[in-house]
N, C-alpha and C. Protein backbone atom coordinates (compact mmCIF):
# COMPACT_ATOMS: atom_id res chain seq x y z
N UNK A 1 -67.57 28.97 -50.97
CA UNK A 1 -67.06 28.79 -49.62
C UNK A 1 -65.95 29.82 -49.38
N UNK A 2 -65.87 30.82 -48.39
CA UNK A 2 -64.87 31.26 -47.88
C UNK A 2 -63.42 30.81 -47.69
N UNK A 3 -62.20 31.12 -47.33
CA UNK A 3 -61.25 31.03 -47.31
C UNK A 3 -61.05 30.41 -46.06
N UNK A 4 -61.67 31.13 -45.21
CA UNK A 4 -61.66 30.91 -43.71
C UNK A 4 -62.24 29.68 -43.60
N UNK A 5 -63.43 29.42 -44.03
CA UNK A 5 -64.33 28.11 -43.67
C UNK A 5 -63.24 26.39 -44.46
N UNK A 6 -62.94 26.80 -45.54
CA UNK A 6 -62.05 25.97 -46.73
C UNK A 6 -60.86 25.49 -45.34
N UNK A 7 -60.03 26.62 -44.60
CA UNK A 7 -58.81 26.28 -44.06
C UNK A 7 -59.15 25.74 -42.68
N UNK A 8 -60.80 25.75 -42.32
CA UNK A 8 -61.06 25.02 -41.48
C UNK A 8 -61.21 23.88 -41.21
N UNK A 9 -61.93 23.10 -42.97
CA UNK A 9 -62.06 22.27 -43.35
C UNK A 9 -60.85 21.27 -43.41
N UNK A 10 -60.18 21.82 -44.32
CA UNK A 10 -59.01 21.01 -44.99
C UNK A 10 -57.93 20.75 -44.15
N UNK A 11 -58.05 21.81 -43.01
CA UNK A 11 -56.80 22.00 -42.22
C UNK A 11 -56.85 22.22 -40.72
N UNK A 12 -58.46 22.07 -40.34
CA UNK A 12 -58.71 21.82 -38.38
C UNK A 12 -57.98 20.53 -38.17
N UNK A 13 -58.03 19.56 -38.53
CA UNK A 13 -57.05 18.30 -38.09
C UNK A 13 -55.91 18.83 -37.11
N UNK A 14 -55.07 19.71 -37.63
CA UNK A 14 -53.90 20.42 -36.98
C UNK A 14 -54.25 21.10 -35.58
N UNK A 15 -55.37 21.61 -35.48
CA UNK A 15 -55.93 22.62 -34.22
C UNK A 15 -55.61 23.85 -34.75
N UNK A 16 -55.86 24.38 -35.63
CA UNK A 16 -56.07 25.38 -36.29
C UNK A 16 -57.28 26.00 -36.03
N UNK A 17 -57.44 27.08 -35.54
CA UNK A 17 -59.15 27.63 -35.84
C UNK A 17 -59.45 29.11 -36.01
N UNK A 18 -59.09 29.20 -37.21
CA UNK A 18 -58.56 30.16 -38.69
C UNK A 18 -59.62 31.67 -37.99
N UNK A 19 -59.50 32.61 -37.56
CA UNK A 19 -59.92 33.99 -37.95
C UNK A 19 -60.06 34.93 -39.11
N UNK A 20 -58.72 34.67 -39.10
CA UNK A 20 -58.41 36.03 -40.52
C UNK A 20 -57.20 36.08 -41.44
N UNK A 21 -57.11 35.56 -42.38
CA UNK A 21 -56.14 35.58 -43.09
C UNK A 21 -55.32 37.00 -43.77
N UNK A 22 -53.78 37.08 -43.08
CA UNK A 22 -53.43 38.54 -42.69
C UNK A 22 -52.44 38.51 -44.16
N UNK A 23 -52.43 37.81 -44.53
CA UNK A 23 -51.02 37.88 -45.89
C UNK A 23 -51.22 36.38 -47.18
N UNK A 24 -50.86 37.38 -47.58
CA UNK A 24 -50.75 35.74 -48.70
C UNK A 24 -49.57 36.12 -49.54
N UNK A 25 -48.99 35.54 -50.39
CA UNK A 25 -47.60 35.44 -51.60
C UNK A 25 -48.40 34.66 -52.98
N UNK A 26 -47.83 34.54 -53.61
CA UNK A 26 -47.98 34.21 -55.09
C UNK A 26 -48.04 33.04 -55.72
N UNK A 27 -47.43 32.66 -54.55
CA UNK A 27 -47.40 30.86 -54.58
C UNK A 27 -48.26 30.46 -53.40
N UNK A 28 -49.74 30.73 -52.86
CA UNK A 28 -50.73 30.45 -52.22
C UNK A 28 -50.35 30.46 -50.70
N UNK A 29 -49.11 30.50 -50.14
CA UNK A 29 -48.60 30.47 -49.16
C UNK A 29 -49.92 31.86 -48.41
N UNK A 30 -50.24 31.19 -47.26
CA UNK A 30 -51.10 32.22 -46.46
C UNK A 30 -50.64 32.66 -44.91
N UNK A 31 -50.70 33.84 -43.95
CA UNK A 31 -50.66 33.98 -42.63
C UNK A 31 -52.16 33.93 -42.47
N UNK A 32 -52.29 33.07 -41.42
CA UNK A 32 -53.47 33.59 -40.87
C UNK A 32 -53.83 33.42 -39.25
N UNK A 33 -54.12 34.26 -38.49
CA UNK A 33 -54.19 34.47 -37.33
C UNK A 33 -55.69 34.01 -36.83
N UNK A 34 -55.59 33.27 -35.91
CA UNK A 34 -56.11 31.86 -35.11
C UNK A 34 -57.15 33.06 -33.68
N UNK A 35 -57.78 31.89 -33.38
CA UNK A 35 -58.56 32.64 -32.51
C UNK A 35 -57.67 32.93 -31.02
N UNK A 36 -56.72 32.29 -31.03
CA UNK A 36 -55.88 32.51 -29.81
C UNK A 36 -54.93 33.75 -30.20
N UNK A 37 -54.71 34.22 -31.35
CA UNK A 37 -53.68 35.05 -31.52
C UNK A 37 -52.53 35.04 -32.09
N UNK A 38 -52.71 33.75 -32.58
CA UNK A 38 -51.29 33.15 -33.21
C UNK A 38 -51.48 33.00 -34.53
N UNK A 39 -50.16 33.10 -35.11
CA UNK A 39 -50.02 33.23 -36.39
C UNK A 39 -49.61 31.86 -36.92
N UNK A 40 -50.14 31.63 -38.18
CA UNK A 40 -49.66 30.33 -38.83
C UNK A 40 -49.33 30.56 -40.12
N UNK A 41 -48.43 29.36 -40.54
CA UNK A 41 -48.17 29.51 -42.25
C UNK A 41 -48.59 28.56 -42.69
N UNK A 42 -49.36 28.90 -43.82
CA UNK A 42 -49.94 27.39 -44.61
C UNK A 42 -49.18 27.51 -45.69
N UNK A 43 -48.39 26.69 -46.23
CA UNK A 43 -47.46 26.26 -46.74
C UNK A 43 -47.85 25.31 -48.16
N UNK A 44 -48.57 25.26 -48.66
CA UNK A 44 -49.35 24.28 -50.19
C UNK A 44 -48.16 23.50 -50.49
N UNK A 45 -47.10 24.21 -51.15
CA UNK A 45 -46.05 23.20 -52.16
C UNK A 45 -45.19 22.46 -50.79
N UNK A 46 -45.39 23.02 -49.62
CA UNK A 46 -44.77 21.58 -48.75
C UNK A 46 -45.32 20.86 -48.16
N UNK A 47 -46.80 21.22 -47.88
CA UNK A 47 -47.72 20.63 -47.43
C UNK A 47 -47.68 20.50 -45.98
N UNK A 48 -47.70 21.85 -45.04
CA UNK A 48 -48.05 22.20 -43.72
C UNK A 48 -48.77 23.27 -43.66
N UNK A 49 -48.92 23.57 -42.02
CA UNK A 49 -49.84 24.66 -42.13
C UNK A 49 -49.42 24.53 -40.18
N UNK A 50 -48.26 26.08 -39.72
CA UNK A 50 -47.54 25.53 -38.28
C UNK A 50 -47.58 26.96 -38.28
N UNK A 51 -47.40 27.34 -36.91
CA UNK A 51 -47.51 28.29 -36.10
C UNK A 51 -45.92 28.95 -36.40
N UNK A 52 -45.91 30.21 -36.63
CA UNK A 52 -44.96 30.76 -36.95
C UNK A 52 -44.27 32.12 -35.67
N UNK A 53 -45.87 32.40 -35.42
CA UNK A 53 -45.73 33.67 -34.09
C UNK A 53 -46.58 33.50 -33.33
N UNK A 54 -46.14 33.50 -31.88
CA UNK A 54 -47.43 33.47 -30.68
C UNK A 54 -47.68 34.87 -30.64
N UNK A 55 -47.77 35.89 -31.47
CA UNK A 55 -48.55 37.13 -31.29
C UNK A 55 -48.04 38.02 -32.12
N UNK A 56 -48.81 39.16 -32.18
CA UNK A 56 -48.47 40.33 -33.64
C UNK A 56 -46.80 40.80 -33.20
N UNK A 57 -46.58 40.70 -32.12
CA UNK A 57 -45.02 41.25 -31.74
C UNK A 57 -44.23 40.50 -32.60
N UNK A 58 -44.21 39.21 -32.16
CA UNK A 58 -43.58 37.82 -32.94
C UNK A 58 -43.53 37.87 -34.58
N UNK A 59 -45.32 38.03 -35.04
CA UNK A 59 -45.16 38.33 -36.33
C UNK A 59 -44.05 39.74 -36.91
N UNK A 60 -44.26 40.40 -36.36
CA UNK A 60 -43.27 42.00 -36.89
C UNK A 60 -42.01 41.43 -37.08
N UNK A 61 -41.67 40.96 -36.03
CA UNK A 61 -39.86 40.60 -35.83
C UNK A 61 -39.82 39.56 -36.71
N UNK A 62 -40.86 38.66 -37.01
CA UNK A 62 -40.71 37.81 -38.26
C UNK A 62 -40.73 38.47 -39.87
N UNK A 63 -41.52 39.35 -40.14
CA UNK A 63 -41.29 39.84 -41.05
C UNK A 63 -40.36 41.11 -41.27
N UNK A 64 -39.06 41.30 -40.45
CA UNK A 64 -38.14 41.63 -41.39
C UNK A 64 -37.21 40.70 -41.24
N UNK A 65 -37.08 39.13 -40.78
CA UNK A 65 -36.77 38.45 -40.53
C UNK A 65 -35.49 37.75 -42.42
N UNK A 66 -34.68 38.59 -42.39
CA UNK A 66 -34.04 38.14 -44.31
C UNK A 66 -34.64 36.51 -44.55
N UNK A 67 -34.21 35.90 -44.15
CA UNK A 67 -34.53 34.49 -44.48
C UNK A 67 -35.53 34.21 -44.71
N UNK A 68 -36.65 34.41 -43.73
CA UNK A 68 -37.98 34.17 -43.70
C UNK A 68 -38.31 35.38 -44.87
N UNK A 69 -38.17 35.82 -45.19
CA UNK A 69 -38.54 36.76 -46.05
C UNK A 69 -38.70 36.27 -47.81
N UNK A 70 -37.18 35.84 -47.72
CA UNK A 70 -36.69 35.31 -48.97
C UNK A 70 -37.38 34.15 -49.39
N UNK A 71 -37.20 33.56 -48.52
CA UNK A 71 -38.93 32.07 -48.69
C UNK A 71 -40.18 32.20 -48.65
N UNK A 72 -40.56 33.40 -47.90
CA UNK A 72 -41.96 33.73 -48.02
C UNK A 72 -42.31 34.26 -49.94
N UNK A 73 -41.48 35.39 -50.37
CA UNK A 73 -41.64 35.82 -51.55
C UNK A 73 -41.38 34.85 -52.78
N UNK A 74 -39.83 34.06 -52.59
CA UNK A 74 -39.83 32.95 -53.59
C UNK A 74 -39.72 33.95 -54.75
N UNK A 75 -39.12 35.09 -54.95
CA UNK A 75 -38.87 35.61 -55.45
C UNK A 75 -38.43 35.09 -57.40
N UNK A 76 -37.30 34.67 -57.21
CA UNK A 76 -36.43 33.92 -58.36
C UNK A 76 -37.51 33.25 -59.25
N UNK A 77 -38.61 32.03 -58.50
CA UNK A 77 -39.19 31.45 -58.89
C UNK A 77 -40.32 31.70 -59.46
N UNK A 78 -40.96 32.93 -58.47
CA UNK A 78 -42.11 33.82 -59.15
C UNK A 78 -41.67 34.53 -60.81
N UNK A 79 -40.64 35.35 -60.79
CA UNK A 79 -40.22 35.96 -61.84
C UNK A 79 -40.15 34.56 -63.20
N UNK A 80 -39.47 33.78 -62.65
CA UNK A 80 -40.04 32.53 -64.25
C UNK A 80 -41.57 31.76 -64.17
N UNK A 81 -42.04 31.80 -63.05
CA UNK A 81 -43.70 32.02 -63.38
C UNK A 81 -44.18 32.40 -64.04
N UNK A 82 -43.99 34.02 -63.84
CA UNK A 82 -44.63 35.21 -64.38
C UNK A 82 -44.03 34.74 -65.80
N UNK A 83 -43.02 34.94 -66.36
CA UNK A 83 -42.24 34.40 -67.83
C UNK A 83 -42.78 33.91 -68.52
N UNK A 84 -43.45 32.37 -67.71
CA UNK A 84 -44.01 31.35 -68.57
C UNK A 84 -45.48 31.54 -68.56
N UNK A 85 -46.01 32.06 -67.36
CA UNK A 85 -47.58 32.17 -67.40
C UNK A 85 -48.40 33.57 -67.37
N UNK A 86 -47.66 34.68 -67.20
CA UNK A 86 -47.82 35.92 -67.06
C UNK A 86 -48.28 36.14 -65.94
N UNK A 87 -49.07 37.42 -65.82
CA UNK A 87 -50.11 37.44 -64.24
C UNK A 87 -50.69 37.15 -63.82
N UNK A 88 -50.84 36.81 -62.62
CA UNK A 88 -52.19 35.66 -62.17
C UNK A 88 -53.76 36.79 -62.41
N UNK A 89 -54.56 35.27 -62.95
CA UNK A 89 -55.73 35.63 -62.43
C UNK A 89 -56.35 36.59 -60.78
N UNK A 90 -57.26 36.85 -60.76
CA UNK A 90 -58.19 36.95 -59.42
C UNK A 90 -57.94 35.33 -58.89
N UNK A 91 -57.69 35.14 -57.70
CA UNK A 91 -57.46 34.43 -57.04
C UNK A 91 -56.81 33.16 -57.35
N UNK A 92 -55.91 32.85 -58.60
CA UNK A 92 -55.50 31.98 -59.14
C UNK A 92 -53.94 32.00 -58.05
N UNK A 93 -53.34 31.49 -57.91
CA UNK A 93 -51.77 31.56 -57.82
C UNK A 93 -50.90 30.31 -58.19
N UNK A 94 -49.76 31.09 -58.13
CA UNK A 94 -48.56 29.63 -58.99
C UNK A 94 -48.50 28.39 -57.73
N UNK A 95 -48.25 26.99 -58.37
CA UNK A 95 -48.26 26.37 -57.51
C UNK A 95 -47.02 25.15 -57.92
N UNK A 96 -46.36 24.32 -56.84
CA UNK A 96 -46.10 22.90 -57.45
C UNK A 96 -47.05 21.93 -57.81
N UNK A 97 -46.95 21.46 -58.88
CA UNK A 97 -47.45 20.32 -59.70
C UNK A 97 -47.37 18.76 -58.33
N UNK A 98 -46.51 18.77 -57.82
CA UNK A 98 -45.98 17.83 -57.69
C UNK A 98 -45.24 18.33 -56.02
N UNK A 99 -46.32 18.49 -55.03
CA UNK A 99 -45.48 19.07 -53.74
C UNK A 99 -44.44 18.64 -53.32
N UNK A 100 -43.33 19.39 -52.93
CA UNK A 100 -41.94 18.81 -52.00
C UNK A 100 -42.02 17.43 -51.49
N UNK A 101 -42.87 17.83 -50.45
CA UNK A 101 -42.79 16.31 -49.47
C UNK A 101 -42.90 14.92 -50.42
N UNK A 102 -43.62 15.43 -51.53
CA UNK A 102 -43.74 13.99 -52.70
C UNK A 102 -42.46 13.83 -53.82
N UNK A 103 -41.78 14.37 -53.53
CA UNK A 103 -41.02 14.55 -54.33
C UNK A 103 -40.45 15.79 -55.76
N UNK A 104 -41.69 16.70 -55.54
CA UNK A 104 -41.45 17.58 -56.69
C UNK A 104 -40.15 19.28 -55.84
N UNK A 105 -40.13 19.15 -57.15
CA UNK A 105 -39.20 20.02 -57.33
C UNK A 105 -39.34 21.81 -57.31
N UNK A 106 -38.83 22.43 -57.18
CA UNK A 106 -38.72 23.65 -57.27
C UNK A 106 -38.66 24.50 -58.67
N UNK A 107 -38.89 24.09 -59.81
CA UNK A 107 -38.17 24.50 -61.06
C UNK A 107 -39.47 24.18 -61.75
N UNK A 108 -39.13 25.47 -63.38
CA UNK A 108 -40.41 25.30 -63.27
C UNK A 108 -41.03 24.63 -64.50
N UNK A 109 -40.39 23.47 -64.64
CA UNK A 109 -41.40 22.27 -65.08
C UNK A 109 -42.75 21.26 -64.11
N UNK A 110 -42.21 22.19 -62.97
CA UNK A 110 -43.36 21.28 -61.90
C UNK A 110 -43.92 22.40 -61.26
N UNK A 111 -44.39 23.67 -62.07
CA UNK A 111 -45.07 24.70 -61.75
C UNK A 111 -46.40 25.19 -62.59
N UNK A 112 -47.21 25.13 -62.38
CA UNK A 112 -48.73 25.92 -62.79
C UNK A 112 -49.17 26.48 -62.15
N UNK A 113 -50.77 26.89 -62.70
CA UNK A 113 -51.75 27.98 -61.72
C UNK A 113 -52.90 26.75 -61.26
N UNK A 114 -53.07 27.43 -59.98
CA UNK A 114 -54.83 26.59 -59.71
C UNK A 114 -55.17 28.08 -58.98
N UNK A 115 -56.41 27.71 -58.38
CA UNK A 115 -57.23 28.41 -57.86
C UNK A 115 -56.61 28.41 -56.12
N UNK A 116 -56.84 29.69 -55.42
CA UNK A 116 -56.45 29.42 -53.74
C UNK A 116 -57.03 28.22 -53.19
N UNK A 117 -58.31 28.29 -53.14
CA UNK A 117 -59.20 27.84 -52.74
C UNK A 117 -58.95 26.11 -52.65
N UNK A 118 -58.71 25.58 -54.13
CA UNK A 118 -57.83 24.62 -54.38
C UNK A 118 -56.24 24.25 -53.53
N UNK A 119 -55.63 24.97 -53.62
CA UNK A 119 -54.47 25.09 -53.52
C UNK A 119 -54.87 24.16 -51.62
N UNK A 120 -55.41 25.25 -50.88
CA UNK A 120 -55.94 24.89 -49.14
C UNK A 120 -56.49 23.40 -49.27
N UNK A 121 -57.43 23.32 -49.90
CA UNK A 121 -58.17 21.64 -49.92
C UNK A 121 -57.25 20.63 -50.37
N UNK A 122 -56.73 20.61 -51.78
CA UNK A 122 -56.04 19.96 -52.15
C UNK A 122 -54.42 19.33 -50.85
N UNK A 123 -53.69 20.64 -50.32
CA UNK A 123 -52.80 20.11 -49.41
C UNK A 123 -53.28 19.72 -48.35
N UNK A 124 -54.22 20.45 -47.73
CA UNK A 124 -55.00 19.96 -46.40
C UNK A 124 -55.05 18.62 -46.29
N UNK A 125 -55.79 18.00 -47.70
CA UNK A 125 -55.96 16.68 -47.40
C UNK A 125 -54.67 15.90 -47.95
N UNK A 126 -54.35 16.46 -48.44
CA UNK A 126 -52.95 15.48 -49.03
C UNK A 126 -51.93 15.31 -47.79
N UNK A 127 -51.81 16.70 -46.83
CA UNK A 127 -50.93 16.02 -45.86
C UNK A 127 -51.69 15.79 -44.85
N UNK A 128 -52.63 15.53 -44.64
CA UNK A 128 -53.55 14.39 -43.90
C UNK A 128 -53.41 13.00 -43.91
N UNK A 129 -53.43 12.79 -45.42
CA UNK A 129 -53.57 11.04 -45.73
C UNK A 129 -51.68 10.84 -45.38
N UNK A 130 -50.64 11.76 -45.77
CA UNK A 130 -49.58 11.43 -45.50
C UNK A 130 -48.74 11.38 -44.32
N UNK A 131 -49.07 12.14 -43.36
CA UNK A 131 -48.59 12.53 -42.12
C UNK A 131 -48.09 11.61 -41.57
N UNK A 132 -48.54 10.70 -41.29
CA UNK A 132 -48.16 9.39 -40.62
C UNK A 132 -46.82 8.64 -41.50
N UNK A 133 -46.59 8.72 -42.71
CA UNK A 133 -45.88 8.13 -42.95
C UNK A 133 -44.57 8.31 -42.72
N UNK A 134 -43.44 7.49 -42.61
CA UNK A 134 -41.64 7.70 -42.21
C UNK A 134 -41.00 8.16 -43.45
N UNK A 135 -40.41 9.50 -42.84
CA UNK A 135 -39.47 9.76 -44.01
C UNK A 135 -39.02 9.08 -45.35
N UNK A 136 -39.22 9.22 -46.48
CA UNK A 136 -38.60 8.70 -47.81
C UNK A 136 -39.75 7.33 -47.81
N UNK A 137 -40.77 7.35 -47.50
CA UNK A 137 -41.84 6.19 -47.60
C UNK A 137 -42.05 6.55 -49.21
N UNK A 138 -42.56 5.30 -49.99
CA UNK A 138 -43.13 5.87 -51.50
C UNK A 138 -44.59 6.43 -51.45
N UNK A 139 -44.83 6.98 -52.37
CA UNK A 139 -46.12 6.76 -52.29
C UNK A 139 -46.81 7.11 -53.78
N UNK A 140 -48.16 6.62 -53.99
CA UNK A 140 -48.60 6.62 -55.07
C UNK A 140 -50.09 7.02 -55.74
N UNK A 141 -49.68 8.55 -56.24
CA UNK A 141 -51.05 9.14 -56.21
C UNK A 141 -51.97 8.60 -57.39
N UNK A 142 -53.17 8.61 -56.94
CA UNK A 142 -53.93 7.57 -58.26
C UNK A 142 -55.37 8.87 -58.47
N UNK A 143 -55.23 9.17 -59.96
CA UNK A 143 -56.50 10.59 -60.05
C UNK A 143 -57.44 9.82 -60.55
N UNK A 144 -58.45 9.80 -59.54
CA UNK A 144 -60.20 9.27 -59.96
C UNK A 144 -61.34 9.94 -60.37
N UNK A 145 -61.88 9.80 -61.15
CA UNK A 145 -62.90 10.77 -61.75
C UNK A 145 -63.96 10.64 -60.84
């Protein structure tokens, strides 16, 4: 399955309706520009996927944007990636174990590799089933074979 078709899947709920994926980072984070023209960030370890630029102008001024920059690369965190796991595979990238919104952490005992592909399905649906819930709700993931 494509990239495009995967972020349609996992992630049309939102009104997303994925063209072309213009960027990606190391930690699966993707841009990808929508049939209207707009840019989005899919976000895995926080589990969104939101409109960042209503057009390539928007995107430019976003990317020399310092801040947005510094979070897009994740710099610090990549470099003890790389440390503990070396270079990624073909389409593998670093990920949280354990996404933000659930409680995981930034550090990298709650860091491995999966596959992109993974990375899109896996949050798609994870902040699907969660969305609805109120801030600091528990919750409790159960892995079924």
């Amino acid at each position: 399955m494509s990239i495009i078709q995967e972020i349609k899947e996992s992630w049309g709920w939102i009104g997303i309706d994925p063209i072309e994926v213009v960027g990606g980072n190391e930690f699966g984070n993707l841009m990808i520009k929508d049939s209207q023209g707009k840019y989005w960030r899919l976000c895995p370890e926080d589990l969104y996927c939101k409109v960042v630029a209503n057009g390539r102008e928007e995107l430019n001024c976003l990317s020399k944007d310092q801040e947005f920059l510094e979070d897009w690369y994740m710099q610090a965190l990549v470099e003890q990636a790389k440390e503990k796991y070396g270079p990624l595979p073909d389409q593998m990238k670093y990920c949280l174990i354990t996404p933000g919104p659930c409680g995981g952490e930034y550090a990298i005992l709650n860091i491995n590799i999966a596959h992109q592909i993974e990375l899109v399905r896996f949050s798609g649906d994870l902040a699907k089933k969660i969305k609805d819930l109120p801030e600091g709700a528990h919750i409790q993931l159960k892995v079924v074979d």
